[in-house]
PDBML (XML) file of the C-alpha atoms, coordinates in Angstrom:
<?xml version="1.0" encoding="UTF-8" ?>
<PDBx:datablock datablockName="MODEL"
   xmlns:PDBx="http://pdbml.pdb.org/schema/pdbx-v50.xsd"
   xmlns:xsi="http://www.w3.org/2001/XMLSchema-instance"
   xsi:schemaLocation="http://pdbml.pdb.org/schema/pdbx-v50.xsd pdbx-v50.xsd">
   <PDBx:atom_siteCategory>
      <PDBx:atom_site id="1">
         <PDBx:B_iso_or_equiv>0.00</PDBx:B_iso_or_equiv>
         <PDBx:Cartn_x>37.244</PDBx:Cartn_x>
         <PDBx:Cartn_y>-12.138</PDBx:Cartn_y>
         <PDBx:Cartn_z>-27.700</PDBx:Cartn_z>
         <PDBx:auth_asym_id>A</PDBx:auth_asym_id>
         <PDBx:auth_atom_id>CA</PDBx:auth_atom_id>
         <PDBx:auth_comp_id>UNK</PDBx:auth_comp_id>
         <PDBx:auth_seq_id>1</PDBx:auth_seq_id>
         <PDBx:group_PDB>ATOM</PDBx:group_PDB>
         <PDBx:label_alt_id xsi:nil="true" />
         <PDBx:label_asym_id>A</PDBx:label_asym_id>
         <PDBx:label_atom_id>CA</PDBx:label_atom_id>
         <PDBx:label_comp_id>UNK</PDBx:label_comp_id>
         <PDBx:label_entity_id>1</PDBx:label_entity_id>
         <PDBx:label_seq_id>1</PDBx:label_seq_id>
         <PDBx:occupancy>1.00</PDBx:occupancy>
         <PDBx:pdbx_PDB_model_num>1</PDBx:pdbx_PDB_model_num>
         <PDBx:type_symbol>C</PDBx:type_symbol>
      </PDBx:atom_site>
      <PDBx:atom_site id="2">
         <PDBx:B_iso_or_equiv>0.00</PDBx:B_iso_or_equiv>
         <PDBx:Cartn_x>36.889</PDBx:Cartn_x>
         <PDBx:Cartn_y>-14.118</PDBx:Cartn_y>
         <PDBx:Cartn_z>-24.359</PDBx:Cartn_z>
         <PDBx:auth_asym_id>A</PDBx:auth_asym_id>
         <PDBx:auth_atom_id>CA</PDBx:auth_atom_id>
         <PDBx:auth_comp_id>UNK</PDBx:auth_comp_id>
         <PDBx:auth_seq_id>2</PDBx:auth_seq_id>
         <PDBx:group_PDB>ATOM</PDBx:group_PDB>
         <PDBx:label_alt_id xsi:nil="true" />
         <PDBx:label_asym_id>A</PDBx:label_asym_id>
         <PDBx:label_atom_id>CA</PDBx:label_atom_id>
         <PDBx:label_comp_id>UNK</PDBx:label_comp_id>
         <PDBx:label_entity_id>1</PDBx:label_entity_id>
         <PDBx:label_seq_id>2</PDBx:label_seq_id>
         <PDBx:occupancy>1.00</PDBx:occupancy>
         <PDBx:pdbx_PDB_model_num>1</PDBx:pdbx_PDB_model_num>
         <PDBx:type_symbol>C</PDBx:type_symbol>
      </PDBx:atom_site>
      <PDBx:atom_site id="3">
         <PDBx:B_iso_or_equiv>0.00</PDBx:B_iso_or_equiv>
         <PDBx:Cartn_x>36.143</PDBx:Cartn_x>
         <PDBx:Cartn_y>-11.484</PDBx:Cartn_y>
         <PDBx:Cartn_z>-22.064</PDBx:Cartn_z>
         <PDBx:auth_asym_id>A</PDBx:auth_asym_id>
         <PDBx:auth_atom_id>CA</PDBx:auth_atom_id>
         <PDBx:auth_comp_id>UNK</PDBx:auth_comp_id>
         <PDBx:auth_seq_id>3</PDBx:auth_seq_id>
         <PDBx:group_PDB>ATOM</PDBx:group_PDB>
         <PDBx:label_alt_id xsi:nil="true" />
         <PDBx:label_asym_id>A</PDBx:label_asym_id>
         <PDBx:label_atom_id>CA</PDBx:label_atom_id>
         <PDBx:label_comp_id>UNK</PDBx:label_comp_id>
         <PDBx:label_entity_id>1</PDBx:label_entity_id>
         <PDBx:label_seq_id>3</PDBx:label_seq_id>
         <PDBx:occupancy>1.00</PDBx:occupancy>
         <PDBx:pdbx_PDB_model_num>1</PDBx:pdbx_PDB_model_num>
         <PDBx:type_symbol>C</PDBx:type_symbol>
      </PDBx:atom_site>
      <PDBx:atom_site id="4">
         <PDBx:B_iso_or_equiv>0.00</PDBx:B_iso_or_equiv>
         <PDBx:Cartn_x>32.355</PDBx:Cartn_x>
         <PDBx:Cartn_y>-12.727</PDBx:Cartn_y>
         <PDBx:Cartn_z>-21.867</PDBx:Cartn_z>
         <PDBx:auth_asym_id>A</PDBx:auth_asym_id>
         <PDBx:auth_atom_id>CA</PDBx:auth_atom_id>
         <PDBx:auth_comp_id>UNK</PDBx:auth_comp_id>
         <PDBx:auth_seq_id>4</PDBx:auth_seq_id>
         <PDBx:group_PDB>ATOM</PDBx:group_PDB>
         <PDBx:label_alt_id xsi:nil="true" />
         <PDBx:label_asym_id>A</PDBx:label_asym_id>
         <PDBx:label_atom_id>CA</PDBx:label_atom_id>
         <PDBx:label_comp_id>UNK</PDBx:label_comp_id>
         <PDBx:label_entity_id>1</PDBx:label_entity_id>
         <PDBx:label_seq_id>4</PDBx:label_seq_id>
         <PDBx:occupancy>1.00</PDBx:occupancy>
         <PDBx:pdbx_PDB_model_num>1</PDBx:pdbx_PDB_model_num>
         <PDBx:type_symbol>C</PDBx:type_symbol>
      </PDBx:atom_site>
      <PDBx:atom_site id="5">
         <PDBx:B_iso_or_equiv>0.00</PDBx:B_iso_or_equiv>
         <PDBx:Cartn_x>33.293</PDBx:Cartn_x>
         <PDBx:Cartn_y>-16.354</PDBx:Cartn_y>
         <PDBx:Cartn_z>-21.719</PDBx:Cartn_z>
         <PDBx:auth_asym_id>A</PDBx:auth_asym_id>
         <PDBx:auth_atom_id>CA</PDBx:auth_atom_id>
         <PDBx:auth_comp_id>UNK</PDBx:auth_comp_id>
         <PDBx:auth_seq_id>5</PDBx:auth_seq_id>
         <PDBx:group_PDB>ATOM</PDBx:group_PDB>
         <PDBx:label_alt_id xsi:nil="true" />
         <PDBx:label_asym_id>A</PDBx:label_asym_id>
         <PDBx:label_atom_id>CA</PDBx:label_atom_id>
         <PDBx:label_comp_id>UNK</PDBx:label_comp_id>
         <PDBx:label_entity_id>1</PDBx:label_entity_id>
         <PDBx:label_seq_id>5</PDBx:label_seq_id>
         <PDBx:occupancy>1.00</PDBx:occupancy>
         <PDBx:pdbx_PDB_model_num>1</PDBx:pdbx_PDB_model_num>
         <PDBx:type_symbol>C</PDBx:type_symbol>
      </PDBx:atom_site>
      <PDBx:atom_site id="6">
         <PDBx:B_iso_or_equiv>0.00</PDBx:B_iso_or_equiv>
         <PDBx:Cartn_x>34.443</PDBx:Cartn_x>
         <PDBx:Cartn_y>-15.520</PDBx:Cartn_y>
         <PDBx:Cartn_z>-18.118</PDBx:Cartn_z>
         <PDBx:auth_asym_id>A</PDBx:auth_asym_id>
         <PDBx:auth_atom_id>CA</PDBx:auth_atom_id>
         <PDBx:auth_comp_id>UNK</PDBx:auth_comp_id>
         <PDBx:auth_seq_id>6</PDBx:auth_seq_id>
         <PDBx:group_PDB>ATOM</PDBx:group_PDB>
         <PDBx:label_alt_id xsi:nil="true" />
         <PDBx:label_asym_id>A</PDBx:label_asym_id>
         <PDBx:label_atom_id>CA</PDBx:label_atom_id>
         <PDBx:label_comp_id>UNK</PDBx:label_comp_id>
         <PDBx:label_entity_id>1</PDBx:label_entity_id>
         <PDBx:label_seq_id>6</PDBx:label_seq_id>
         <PDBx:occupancy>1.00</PDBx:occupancy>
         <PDBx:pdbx_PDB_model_num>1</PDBx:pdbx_PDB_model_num>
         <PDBx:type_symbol>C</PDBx:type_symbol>
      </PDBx:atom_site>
      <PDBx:atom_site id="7">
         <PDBx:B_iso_or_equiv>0.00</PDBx:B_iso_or_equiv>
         <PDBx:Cartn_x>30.769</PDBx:Cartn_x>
         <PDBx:Cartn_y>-16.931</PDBx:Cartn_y>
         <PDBx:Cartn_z>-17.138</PDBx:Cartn_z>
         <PDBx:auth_asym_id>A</PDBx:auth_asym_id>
         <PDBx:auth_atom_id>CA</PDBx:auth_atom_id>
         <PDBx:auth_comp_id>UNK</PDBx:auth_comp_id>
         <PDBx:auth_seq_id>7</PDBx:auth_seq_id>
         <PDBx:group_PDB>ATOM</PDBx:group_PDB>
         <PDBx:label_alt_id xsi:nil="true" />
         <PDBx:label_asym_id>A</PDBx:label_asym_id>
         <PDBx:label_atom_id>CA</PDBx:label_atom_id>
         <PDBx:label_comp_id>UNK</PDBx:label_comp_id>
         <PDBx:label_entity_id>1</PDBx:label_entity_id>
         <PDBx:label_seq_id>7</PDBx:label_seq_id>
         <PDBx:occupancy>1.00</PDBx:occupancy>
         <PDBx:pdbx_PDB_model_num>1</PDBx:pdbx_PDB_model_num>
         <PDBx:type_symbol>C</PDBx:type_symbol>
      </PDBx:atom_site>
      <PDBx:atom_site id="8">
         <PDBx:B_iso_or_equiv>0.00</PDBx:B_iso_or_equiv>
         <PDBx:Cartn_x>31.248</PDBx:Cartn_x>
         <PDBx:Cartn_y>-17.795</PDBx:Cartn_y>
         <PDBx:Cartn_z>-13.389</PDBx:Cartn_z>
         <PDBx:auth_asym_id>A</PDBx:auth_asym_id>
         <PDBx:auth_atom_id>CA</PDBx:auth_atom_id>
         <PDBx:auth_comp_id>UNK</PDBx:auth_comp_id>
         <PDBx:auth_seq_id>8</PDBx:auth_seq_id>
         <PDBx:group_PDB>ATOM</PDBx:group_PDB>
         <PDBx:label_alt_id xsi:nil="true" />
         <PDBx:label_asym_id>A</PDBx:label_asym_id>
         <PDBx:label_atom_id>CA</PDBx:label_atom_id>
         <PDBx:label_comp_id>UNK</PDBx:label_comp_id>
         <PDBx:label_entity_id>1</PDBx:label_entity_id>
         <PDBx:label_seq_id>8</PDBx:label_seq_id>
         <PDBx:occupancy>1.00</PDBx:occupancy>
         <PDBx:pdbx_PDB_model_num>1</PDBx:pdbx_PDB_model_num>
         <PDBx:type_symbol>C</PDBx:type_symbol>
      </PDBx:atom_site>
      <PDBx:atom_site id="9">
         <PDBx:B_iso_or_equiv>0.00</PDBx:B_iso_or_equiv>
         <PDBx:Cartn_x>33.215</PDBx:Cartn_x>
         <PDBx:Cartn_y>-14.431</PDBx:Cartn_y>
         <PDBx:Cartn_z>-13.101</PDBx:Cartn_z>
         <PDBx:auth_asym_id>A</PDBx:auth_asym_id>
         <PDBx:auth_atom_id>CA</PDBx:auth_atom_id>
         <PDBx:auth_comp_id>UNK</PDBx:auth_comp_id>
         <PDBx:auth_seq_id>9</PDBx:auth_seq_id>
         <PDBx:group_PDB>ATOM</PDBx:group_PDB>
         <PDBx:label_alt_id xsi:nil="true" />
         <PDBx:label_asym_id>A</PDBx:label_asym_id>
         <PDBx:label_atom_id>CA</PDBx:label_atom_id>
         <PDBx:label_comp_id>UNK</PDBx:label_comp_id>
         <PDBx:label_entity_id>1</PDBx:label_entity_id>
         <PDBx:label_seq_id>9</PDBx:label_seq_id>
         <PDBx:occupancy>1.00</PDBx:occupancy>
         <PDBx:pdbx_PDB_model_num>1</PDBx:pdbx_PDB_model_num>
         <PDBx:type_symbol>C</PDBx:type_symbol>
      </PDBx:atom_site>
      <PDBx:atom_site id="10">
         <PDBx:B_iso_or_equiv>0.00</PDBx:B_iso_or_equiv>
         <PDBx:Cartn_x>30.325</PDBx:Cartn_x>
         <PDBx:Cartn_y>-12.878</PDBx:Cartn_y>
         <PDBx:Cartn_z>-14.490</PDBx:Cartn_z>
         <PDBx:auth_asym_id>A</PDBx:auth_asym_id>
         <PDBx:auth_atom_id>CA</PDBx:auth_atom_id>
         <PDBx:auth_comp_id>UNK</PDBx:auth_comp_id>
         <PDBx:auth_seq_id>10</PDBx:auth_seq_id>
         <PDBx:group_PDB>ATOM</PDBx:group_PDB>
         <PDBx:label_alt_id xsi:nil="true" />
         <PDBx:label_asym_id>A</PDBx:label_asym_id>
         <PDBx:label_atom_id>CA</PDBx:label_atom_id>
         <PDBx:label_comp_id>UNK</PDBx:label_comp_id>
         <PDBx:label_entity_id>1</PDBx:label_entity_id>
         <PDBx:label_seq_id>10</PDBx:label_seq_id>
         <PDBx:occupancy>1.00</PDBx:occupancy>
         <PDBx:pdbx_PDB_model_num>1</PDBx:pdbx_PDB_model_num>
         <PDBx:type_symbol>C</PDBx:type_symbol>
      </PDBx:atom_site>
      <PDBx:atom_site id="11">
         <PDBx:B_iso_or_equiv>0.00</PDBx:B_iso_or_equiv>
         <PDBx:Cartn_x>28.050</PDBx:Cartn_x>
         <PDBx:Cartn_y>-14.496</PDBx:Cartn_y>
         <PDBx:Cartn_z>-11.645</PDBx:Cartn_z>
         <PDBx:auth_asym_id>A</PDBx:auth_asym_id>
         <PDBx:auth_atom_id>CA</PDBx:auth_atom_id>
         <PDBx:auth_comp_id>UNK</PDBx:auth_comp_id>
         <PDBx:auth_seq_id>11</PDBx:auth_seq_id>
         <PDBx:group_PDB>ATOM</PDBx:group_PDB>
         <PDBx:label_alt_id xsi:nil="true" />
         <PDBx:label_asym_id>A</PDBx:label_asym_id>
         <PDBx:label_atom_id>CA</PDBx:label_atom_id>
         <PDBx:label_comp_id>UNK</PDBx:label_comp_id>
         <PDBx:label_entity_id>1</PDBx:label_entity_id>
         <PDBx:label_seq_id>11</PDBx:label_seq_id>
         <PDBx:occupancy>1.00</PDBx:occupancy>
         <PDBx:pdbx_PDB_model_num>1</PDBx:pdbx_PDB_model_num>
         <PDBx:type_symbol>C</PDBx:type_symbol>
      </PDBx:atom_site>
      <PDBx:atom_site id="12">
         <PDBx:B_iso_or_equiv>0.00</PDBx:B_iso_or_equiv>
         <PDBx:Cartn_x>30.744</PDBx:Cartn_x>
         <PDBx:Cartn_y>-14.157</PDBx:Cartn_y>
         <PDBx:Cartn_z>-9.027</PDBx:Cartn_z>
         <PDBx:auth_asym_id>A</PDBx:auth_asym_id>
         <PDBx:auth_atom_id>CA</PDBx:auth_atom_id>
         <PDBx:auth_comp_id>UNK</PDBx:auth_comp_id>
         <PDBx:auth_seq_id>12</PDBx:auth_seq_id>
         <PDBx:group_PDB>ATOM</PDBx:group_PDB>
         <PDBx:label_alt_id xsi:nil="true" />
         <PDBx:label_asym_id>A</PDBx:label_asym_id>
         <PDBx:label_atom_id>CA</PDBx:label_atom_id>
         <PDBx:label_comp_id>UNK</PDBx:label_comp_id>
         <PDBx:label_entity_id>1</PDBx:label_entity_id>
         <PDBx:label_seq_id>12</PDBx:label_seq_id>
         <PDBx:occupancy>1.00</PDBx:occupancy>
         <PDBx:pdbx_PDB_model_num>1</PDBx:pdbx_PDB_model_num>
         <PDBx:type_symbol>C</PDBx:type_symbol>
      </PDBx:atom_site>
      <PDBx:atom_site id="13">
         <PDBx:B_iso_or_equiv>0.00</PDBx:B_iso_or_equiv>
         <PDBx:Cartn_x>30.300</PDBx:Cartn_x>
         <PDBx:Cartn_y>-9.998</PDBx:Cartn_y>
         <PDBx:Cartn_z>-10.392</PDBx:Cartn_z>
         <PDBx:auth_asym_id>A</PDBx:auth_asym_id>
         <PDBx:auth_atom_id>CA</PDBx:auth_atom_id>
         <PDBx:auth_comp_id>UNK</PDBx:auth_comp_id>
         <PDBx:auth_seq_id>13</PDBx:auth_seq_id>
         <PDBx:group_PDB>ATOM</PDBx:group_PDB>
         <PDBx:label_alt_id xsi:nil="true" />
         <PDBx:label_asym_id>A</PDBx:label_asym_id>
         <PDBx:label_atom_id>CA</PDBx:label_atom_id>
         <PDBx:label_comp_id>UNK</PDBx:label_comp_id>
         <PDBx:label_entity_id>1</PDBx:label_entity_id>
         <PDBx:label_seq_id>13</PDBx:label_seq_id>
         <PDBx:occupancy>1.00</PDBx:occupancy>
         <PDBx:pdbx_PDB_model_num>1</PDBx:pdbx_PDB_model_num>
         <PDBx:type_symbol>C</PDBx:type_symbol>
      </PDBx:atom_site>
      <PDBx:atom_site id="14">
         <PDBx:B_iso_or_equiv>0.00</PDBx:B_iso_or_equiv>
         <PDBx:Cartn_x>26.464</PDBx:Cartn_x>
         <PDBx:Cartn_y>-9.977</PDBx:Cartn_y>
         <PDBx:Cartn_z>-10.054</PDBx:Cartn_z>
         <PDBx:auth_asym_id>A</PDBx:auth_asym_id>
         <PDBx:auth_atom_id>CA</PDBx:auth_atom_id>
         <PDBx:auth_comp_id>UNK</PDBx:auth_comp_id>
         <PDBx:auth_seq_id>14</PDBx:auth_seq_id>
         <PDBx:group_PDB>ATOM</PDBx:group_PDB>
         <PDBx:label_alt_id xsi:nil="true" />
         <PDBx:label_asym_id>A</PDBx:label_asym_id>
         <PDBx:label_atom_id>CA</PDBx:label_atom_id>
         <PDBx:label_comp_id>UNK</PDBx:label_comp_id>
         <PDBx:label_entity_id>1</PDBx:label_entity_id>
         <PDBx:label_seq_id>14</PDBx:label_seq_id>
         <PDBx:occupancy>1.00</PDBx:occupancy>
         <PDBx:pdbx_PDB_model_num>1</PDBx:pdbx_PDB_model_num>
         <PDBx:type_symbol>C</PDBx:type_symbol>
      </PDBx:atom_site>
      <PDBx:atom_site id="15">
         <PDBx:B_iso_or_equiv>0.00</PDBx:B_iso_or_equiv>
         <PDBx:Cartn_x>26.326</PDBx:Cartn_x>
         <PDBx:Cartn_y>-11.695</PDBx:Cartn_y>
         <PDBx:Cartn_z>-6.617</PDBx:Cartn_z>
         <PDBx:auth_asym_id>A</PDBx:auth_asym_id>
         <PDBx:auth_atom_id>CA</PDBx:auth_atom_id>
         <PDBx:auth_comp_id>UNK</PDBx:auth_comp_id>
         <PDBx:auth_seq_id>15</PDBx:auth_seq_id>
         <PDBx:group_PDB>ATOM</PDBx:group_PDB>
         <PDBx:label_alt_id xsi:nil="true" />
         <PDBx:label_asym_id>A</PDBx:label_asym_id>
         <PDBx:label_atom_id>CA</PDBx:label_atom_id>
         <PDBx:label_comp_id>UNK</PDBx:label_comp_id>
         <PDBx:label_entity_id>1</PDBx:label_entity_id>
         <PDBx:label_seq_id>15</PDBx:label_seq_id>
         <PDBx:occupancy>1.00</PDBx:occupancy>
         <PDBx:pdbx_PDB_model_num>1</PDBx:pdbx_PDB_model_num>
         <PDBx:type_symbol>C</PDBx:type_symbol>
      </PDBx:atom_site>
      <PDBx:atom_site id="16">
         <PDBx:B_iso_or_equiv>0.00</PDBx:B_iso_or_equiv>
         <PDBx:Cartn_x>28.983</PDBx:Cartn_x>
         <PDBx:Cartn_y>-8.292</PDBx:Cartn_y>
         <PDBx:Cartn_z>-5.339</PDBx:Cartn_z>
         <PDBx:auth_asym_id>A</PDBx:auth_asym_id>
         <PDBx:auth_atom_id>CA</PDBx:auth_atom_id>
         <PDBx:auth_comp_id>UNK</PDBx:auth_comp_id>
         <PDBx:auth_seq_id>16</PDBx:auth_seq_id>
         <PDBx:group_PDB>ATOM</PDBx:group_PDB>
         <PDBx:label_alt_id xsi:nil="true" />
         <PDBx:label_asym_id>A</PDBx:label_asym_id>
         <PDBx:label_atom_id>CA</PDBx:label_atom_id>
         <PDBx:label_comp_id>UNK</PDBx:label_comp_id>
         <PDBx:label_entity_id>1</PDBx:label_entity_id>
         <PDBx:label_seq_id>16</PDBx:label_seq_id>
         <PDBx:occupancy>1.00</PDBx:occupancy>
         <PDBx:pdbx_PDB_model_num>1</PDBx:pdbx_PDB_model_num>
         <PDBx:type_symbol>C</PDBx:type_symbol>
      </PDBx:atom_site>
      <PDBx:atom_site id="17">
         <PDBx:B_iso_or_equiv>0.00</PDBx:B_iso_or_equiv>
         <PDBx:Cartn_x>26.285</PDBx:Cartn_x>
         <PDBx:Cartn_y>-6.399</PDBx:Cartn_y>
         <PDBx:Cartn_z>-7.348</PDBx:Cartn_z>
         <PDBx:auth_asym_id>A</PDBx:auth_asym_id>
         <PDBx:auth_atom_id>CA</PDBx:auth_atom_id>
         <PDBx:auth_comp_id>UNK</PDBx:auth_comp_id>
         <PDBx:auth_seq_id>17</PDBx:auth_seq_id>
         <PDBx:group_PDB>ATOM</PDBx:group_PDB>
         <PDBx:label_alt_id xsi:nil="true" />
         <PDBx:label_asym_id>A</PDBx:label_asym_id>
         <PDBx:label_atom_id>CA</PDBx:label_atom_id>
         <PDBx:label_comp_id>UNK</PDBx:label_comp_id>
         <PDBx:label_entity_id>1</PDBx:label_entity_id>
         <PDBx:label_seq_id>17</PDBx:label_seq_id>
         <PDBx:occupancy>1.00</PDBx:occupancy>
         <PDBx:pdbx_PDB_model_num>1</PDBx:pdbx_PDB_model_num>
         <PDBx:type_symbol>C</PDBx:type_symbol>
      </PDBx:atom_site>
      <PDBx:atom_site id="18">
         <PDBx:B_iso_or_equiv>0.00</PDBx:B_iso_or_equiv>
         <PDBx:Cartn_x>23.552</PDBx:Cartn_x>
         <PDBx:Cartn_y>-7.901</PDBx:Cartn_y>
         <PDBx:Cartn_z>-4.946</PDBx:Cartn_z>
         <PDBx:auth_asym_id>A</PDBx:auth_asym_id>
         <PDBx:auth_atom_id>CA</PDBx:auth_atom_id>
         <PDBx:auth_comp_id>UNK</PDBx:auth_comp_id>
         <PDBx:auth_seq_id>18</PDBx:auth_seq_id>
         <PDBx:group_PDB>ATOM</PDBx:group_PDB>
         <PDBx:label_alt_id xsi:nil="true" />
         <PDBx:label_asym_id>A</PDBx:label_asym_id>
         <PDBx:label_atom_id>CA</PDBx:label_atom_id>
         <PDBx:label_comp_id>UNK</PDBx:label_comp_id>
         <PDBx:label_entity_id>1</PDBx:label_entity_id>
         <PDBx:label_seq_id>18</PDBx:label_seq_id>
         <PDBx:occupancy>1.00</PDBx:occupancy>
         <PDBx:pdbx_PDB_model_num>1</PDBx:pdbx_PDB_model_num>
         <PDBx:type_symbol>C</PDBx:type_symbol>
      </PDBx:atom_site>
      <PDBx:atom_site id="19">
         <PDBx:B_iso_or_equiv>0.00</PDBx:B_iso_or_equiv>
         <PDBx:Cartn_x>25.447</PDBx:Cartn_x>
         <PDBx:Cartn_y>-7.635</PDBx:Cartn_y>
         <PDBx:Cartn_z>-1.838</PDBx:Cartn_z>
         <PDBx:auth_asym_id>A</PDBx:auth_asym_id>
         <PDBx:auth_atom_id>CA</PDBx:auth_atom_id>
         <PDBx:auth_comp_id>UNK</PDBx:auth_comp_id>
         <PDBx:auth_seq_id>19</PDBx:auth_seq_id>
         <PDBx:group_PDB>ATOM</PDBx:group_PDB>
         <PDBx:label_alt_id xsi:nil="true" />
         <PDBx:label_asym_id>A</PDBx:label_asym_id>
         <PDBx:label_atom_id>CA</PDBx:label_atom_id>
         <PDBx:label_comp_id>UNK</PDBx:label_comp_id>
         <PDBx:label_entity_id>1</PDBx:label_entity_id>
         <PDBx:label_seq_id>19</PDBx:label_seq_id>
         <PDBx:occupancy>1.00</PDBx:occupancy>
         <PDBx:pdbx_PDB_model_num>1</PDBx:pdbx_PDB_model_num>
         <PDBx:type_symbol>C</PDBx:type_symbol>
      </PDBx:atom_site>
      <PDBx:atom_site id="20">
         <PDBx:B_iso_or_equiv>0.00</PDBx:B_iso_or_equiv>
         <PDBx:Cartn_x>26.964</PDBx:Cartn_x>
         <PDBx:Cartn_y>-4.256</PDBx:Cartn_y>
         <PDBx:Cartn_z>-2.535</PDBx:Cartn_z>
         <PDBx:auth_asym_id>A</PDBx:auth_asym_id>
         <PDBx:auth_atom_id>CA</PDBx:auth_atom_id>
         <PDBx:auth_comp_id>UNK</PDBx:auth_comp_id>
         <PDBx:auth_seq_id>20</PDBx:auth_seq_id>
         <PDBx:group_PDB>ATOM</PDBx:group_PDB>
         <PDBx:label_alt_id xsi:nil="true" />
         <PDBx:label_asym_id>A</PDBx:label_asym_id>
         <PDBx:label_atom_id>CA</PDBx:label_atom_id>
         <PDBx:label_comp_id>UNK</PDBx:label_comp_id>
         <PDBx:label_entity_id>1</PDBx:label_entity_id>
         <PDBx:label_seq_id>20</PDBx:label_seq_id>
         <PDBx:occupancy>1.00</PDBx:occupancy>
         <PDBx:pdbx_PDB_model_num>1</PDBx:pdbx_PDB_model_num>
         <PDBx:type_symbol>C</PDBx:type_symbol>
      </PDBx:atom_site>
      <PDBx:atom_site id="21">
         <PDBx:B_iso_or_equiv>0.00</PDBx:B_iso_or_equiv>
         <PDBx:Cartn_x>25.574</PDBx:Cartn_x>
         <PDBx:Cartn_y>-2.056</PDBx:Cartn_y>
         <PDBx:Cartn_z>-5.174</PDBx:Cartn_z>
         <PDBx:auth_asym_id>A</PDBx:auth_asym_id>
         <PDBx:auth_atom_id>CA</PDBx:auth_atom_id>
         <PDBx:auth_comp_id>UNK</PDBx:auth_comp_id>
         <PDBx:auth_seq_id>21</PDBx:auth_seq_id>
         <PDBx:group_PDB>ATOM</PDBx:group_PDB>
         <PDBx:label_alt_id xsi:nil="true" />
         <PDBx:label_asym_id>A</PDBx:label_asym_id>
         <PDBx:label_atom_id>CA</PDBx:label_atom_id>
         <PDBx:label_comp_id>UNK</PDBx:label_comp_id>
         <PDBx:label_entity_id>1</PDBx:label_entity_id>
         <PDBx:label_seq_id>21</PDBx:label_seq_id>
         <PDBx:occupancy>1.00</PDBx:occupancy>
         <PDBx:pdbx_PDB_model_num>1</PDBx:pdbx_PDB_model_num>
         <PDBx:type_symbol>C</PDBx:type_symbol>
      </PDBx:atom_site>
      <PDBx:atom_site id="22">
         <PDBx:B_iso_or_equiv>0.00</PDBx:B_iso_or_equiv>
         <PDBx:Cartn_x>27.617</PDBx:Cartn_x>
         <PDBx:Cartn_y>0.734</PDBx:Cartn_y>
         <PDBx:Cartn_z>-6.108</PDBx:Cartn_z>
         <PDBx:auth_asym_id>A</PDBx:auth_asym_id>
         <PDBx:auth_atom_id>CA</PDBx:auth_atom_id>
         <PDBx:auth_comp_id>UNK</PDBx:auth_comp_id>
         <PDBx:auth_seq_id>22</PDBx:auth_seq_id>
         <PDBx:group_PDB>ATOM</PDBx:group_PDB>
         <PDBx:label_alt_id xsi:nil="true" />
         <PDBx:label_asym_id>A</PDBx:label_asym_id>
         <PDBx:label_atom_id>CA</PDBx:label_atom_id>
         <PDBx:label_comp_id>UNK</PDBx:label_comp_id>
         <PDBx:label_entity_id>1</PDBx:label_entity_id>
         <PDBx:label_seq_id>22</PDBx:label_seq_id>
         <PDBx:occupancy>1.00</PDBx:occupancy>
         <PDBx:pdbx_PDB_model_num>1</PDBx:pdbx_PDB_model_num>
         <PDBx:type_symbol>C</PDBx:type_symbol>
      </PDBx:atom_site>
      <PDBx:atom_site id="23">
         <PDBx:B_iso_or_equiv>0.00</PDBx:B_iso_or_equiv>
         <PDBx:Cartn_x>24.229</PDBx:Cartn_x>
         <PDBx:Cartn_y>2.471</PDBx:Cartn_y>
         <PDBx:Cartn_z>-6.140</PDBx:Cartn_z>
         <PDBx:auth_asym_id>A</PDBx:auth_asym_id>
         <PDBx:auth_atom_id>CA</PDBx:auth_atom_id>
         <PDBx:auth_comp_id>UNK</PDBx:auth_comp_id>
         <PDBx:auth_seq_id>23</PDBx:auth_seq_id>
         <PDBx:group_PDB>ATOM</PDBx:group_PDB>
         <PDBx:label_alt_id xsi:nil="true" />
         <PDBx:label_asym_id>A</PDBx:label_asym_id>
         <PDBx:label_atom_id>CA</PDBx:label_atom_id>
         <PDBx:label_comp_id>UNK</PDBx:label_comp_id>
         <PDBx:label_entity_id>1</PDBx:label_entity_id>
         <PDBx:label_seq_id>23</PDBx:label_seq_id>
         <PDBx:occupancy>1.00</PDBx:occupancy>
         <PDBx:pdbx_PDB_model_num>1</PDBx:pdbx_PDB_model_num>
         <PDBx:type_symbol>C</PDBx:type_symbol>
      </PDBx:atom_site>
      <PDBx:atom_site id="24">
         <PDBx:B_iso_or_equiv>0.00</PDBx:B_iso_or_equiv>
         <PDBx:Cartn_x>21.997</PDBx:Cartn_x>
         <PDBx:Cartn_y>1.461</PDBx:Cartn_y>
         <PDBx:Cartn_z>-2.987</PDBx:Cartn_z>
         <PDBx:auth_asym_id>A</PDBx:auth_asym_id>
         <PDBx:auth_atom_id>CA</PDBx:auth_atom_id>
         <PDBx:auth_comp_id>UNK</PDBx:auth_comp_id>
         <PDBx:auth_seq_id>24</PDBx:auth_seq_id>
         <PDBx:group_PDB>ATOM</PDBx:group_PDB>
         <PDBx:label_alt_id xsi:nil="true" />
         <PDBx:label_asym_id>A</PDBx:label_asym_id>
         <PDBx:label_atom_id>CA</PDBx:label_atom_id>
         <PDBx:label_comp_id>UNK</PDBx:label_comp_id>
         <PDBx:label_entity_id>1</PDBx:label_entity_id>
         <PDBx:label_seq_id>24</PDBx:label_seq_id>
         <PDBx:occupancy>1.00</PDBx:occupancy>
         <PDBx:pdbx_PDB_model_num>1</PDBx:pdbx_PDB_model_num>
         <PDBx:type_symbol>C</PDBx:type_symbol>
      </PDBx:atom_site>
      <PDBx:atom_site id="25">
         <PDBx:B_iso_or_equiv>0.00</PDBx:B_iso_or_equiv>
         <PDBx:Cartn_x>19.038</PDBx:Cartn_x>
         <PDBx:Cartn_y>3.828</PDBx:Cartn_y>
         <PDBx:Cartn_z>-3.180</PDBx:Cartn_z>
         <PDBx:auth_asym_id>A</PDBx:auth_asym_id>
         <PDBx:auth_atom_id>CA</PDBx:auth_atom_id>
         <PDBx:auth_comp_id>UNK</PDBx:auth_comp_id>
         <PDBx:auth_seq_id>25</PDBx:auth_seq_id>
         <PDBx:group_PDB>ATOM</PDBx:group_PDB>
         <PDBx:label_alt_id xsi:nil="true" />
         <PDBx:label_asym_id>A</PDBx:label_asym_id>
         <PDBx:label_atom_id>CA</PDBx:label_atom_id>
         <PDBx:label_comp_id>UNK</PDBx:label_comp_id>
         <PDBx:label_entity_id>1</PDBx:label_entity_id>
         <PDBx:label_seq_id>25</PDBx:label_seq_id>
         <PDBx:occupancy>1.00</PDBx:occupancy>
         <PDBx:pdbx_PDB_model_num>1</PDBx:pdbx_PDB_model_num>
         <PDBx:type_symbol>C</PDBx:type_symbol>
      </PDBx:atom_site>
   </PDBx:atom_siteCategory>
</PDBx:datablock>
């Protein structure tokens, strides 16, 4: 139930996305 209200953890998670994807091409 609060999982998702972890907003800035969320953003703090895309910005590593960004940087560093998993997945790069």
């Amino acid at each position: 139930g609060n999982v998702n209200d972890l907003k800035l953890v969320s953003m703090i998670l895309a910005e590593t996305l960004r940087l560093y994807p998993p997945v790069v091409m």
